[in-house]
C-alpha atoms as a PDB file:
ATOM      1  CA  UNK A   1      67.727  42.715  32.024  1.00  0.00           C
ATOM      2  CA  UNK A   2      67.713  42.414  35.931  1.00  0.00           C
ATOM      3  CA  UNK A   3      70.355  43.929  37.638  1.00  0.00           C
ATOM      4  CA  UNK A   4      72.717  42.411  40.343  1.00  0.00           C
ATOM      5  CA  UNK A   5      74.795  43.751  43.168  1.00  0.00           C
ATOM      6  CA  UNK A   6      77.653  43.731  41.898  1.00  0.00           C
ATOM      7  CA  UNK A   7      76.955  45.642  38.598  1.00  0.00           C
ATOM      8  CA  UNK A   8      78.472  48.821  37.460  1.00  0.00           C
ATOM      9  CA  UNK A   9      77.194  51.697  39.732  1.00  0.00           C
ATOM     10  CA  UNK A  10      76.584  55.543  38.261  1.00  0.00           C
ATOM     11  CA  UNK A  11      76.356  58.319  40.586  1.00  0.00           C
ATOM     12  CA  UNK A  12      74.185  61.854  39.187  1.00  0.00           C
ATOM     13  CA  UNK A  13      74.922  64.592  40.651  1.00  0.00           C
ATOM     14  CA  UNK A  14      73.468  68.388  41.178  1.00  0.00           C
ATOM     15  CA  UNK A  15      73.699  70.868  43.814  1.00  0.00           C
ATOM     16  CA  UNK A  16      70.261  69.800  46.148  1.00  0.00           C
ATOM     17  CA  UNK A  17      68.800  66.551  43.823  1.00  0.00           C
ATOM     18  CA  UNK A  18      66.043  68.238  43.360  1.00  0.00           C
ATOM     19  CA  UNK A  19      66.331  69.097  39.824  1.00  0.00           C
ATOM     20  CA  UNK A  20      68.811  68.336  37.439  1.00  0.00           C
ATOM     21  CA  UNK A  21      70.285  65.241  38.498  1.00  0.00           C
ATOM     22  CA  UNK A  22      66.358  63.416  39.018  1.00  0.00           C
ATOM     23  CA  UNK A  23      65.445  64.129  35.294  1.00  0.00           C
ATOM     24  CA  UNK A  24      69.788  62.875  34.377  1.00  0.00           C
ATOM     25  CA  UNK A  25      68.933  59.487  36.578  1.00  0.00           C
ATOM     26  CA  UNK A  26      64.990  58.872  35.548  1.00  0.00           C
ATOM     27  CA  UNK A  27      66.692  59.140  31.721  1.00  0.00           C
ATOM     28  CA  UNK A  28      69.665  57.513  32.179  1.00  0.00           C
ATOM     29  CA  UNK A  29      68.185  54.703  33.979  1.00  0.00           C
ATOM     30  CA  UNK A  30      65.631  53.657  31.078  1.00  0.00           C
ATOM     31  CA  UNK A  31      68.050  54.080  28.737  1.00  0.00           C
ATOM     32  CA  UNK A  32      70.566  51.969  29.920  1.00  0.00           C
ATOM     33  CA  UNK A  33      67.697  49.540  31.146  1.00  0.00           C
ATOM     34  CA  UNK A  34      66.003  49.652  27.093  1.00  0.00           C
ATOM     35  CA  UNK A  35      69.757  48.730  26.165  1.00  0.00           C
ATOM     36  CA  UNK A  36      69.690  45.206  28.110  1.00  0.00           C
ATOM     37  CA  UNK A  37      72.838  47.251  29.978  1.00  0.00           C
ATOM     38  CA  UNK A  38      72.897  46.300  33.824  1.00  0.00           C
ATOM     39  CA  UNK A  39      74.246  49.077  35.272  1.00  0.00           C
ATOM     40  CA  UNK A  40      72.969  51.064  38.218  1.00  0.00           C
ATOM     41  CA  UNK A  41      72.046  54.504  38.234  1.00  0.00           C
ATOM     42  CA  UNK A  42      71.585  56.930  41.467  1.00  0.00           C
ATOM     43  CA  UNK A  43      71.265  60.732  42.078  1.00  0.00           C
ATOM     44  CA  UNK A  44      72.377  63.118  44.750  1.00  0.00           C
ATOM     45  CA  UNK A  45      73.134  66.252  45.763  1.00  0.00           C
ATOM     46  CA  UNK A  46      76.152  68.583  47.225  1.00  0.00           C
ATOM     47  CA  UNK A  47      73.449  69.924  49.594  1.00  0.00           C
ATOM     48  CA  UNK A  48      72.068  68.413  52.681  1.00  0.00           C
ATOM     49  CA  UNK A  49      68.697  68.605  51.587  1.00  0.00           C
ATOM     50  CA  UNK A  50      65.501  65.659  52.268  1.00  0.00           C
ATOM     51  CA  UNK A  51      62.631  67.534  50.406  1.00  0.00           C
ATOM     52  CA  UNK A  52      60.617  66.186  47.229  1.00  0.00           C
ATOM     53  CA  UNK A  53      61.525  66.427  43.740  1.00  0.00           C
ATOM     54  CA  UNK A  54      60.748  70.180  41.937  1.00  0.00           C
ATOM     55  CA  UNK A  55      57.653  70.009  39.982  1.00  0.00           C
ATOM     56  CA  UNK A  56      58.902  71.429  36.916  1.00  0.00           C
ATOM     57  CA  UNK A  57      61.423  68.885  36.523  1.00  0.00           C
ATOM     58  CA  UNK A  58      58.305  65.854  36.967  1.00  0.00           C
ATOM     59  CA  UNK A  59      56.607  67.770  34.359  1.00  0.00           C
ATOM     60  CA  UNK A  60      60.190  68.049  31.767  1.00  0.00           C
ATOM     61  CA  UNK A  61      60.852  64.272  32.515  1.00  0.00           C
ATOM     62  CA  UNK A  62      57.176  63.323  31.605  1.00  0.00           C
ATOM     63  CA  UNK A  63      57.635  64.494  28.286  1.00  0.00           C
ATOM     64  CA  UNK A  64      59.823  61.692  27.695  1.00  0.00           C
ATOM     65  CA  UNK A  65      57.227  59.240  29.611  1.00  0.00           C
ATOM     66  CA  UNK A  66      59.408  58.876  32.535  1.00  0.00           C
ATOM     67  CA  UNK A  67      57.774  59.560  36.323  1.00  0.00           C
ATOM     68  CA  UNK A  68      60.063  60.778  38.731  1.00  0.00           C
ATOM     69  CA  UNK A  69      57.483  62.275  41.366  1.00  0.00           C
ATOM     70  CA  UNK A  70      58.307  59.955  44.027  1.00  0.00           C
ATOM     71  CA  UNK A  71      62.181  60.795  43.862  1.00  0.00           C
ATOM     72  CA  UNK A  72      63.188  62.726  47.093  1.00  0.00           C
ATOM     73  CA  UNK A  73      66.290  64.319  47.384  1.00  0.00           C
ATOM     74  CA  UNK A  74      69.251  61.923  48.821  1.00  0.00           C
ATOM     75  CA  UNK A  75      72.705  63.987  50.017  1.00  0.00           C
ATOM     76  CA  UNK A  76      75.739  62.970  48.361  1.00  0.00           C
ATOM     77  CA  UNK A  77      77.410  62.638  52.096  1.00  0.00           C
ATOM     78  CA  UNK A  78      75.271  59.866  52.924  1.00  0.00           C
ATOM     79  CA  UNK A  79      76.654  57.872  50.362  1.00  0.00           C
ATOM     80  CA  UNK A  80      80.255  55.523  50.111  1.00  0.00           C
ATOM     81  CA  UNK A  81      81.746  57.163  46.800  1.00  0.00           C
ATOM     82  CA  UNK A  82      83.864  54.590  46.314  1.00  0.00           C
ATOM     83  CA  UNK A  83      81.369  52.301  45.178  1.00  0.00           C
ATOM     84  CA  UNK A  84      80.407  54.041  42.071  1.00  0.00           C
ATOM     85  CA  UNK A  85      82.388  53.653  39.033  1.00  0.00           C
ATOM     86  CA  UNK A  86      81.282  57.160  37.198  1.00  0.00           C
ATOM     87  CA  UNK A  87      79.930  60.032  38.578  1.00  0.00           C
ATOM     88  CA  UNK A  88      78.284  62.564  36.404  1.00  0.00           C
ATOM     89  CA  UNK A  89      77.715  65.876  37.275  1.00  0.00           C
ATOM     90  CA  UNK A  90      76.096  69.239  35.932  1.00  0.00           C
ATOM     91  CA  UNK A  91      78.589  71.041  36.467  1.00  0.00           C
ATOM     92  CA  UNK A  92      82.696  71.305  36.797  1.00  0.00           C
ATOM     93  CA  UNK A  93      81.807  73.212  40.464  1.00  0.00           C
ATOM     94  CA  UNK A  94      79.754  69.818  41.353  1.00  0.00           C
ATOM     95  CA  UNK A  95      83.088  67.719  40.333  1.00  0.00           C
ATOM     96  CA  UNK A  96      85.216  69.876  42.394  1.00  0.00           C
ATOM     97  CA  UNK A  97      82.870  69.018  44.943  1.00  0.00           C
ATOM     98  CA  UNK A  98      82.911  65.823  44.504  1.00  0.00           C
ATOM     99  CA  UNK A  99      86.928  65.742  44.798  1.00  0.00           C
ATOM    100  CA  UNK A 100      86.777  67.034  48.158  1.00  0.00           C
ATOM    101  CA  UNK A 101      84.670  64.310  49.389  1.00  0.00           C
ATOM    102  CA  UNK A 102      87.214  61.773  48.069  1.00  0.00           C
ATOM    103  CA  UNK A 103      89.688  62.727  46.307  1.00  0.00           C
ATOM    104  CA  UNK A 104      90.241  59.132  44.466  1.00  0.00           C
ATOM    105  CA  UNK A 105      87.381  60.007  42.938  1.00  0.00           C
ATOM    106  CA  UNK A 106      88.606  62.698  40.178  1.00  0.00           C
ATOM    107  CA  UNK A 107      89.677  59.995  37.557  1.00  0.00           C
ATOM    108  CA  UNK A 108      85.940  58.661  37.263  1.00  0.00           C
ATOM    109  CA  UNK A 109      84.178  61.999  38.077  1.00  0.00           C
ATOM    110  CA  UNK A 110      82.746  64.552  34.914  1.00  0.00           C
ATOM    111  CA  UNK A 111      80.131  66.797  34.368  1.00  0.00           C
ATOM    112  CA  UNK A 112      77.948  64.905  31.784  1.00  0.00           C
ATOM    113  CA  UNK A 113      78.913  67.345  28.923  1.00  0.00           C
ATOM    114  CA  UNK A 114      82.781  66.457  29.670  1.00  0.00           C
ATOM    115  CA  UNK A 115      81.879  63.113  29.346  1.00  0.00           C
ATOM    116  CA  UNK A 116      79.945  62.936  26.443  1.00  0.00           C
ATOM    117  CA  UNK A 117      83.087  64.587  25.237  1.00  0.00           C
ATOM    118  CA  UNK A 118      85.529  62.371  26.014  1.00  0.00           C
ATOM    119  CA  UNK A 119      83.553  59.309  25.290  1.00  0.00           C
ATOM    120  CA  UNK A 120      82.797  60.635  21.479  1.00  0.00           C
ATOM    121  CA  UNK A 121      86.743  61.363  21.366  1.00  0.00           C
ATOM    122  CA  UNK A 122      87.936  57.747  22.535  1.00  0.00           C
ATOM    123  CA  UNK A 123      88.965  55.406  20.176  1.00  0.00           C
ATOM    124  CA  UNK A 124      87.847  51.365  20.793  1.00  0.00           C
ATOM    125  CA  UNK A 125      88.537  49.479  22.013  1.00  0.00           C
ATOM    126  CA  UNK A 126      89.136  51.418  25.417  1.00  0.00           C
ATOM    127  CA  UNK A 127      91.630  49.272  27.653  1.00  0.00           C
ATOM    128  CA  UNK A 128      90.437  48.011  30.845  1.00  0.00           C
ATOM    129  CA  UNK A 129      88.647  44.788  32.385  1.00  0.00           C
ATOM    130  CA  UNK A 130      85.747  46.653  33.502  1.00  0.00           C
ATOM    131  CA  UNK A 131      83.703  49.838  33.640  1.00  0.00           C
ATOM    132  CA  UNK A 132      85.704  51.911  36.182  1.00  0.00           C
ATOM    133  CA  UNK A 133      88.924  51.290  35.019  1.00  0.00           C
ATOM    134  CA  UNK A 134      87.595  51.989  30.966  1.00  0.00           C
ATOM    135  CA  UNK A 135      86.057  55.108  32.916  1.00  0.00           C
ATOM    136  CA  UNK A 136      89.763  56.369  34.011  1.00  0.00           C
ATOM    137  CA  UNK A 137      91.522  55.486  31.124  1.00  0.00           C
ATOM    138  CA  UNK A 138      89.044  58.248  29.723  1.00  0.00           C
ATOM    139  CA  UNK A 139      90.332  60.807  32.063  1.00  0.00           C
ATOM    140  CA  UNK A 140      94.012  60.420  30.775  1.00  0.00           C
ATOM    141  CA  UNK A 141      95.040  63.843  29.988  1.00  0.00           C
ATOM    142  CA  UNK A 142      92.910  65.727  32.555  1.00  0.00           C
ATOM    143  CA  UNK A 143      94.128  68.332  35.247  1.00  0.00           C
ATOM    144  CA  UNK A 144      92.530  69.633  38.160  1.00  0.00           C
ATOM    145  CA  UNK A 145      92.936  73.480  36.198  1.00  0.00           C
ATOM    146  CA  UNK A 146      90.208  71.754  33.737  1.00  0.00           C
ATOM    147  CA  UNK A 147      87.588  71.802  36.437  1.00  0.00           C
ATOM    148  CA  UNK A 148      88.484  75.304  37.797  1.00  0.00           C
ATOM    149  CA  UNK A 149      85.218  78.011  37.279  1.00  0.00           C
ATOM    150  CA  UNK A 150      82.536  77.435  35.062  1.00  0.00           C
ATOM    151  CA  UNK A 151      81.851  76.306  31.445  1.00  0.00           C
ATOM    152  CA  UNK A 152      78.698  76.408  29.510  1.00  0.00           C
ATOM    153  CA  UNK A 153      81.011  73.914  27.670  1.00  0.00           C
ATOM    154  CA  UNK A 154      80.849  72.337  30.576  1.00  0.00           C
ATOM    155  CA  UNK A 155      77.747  73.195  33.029  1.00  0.00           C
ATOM    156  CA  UNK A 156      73.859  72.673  32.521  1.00  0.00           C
ATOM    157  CA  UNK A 157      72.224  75.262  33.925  1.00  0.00           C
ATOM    158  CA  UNK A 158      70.041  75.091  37.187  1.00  0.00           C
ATOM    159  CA  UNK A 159      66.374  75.653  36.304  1.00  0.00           C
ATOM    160  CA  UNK A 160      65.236  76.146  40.018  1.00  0.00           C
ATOM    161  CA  UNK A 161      63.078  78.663  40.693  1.00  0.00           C
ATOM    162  CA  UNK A 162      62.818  79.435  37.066  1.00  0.00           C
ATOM    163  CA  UNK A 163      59.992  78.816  34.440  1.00  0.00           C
ATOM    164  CA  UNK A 164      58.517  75.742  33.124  1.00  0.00           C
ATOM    165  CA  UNK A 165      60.650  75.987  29.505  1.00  0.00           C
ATOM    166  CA  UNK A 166      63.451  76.402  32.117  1.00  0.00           C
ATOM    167  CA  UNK A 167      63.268  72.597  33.284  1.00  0.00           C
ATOM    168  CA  UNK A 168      62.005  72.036  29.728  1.00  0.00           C
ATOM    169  CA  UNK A 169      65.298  73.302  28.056  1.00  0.00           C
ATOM    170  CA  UNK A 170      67.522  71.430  30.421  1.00  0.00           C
ATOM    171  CA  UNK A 171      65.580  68.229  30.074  1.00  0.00           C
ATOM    172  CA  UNK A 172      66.131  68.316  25.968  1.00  0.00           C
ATOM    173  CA  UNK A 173      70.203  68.851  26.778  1.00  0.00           C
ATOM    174  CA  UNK A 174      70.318  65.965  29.017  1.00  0.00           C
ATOM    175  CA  UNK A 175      68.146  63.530  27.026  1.00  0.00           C
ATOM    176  CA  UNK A 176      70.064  64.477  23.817  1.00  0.00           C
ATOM    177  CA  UNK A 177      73.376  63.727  25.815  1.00  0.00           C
ATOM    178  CA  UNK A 178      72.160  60.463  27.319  1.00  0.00           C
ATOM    179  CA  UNK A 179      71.401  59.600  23.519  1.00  0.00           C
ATOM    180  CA  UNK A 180      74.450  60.349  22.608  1.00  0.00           C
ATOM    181  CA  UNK A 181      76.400  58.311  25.791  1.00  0.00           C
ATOM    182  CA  UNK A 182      73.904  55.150  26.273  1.00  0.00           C
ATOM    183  CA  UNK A 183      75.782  53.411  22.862  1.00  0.00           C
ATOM    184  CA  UNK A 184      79.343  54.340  25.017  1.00  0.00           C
ATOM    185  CA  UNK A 185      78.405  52.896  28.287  1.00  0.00           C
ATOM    186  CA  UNK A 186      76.859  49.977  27.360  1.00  0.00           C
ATOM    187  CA  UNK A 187      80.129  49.092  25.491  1.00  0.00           C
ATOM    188  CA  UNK A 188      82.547  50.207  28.278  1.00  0.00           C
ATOM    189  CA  UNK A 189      80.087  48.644  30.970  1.00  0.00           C
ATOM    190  CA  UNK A 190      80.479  44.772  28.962  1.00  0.00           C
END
């Protein structure tokens, strides 16, 4: 299914987009792509960073036959968050960050983990007329204290600089929790 301009829009986010959120948008992409789900998926980081992709997460995301060894890292200050309707992030510090960007943002931002969470816990049909405002009905209940330090309830671990089964470990998490949220967002997204 083609996608439009105004479909649904998902921000990725990690701390340089070098790592983590590359392998989160190469996965999440296909996924919602295989599911006939026109929704838009983009990564960036906290840092101001324009350098290439790491290798070891090209190698962890061809595993799953996905190439992302063209992606180059995109800052998230370059980018309007307003038109995104989730952002997912790797960890609760990356939400925070996030928040002070643009603060309207909170009700649709989550690490990934959070979200998979929350989507898993929601019971259909979610209210709303479209994918941000099902998104923020899913945040009822949150406070600010939630995203406050770190959580490996929360947080996938950075595998820069690290070793190969590094990337490798943290590309299993994320494709086992975009197998777990594609079913979720294609419904919320309709």
């Amino acid at each position: 299914m083609s996608r439009s301009e105004g479909d649904p829009q998902i921000l990725v986010v990690c701390t340089a987009n070098i790592c983590r959120s590359p392998i989160l948008e190469g996965m999440l992409a296909r996924s919602l792509a295989d599911a006939g789900a026109p929704v838009g998926v983009l990564s960036a980081g906290l840092l101001d960073w324009d350098t290439p992709v790491d290798p070891g997460s090209v190698r962890a995301t061809a595993q799953y036959g996905i190439d992302i060894s063209r992606h180059r890292s995109r800052p998230v200050s370059t980018l309007d968050l307003g038109r995104f309707d989730l952002v997912l992030t790797m960890t609760r510090e990356h939400v925070r960050g996030i928040v002070e960007r643009d603060g309207s943002a909170y009700r649709r931002s989550f690490t990934v983990k959070e979200f998979s969470r929350r989507l898993g816990d929601a019971i259909p049909p979610i209210p709303g007329g479209d994918l941000r405002e099902r998104v923020e009905h899913l945040s009822k209940g949150r406070t600010g204290a939630s995203m406050l330090g770190s959580s490996s309830e929360d947080d996938i671990a950075d595998p820069h600089g690290g070793k190969q089964s590094e990337f490798d470990t943290v590309a299993e998490q994320l494709h086992e929790l975009v197998i777990r949220i594609t079913p979720g967002l294609v419904t919320l997204a309709r």
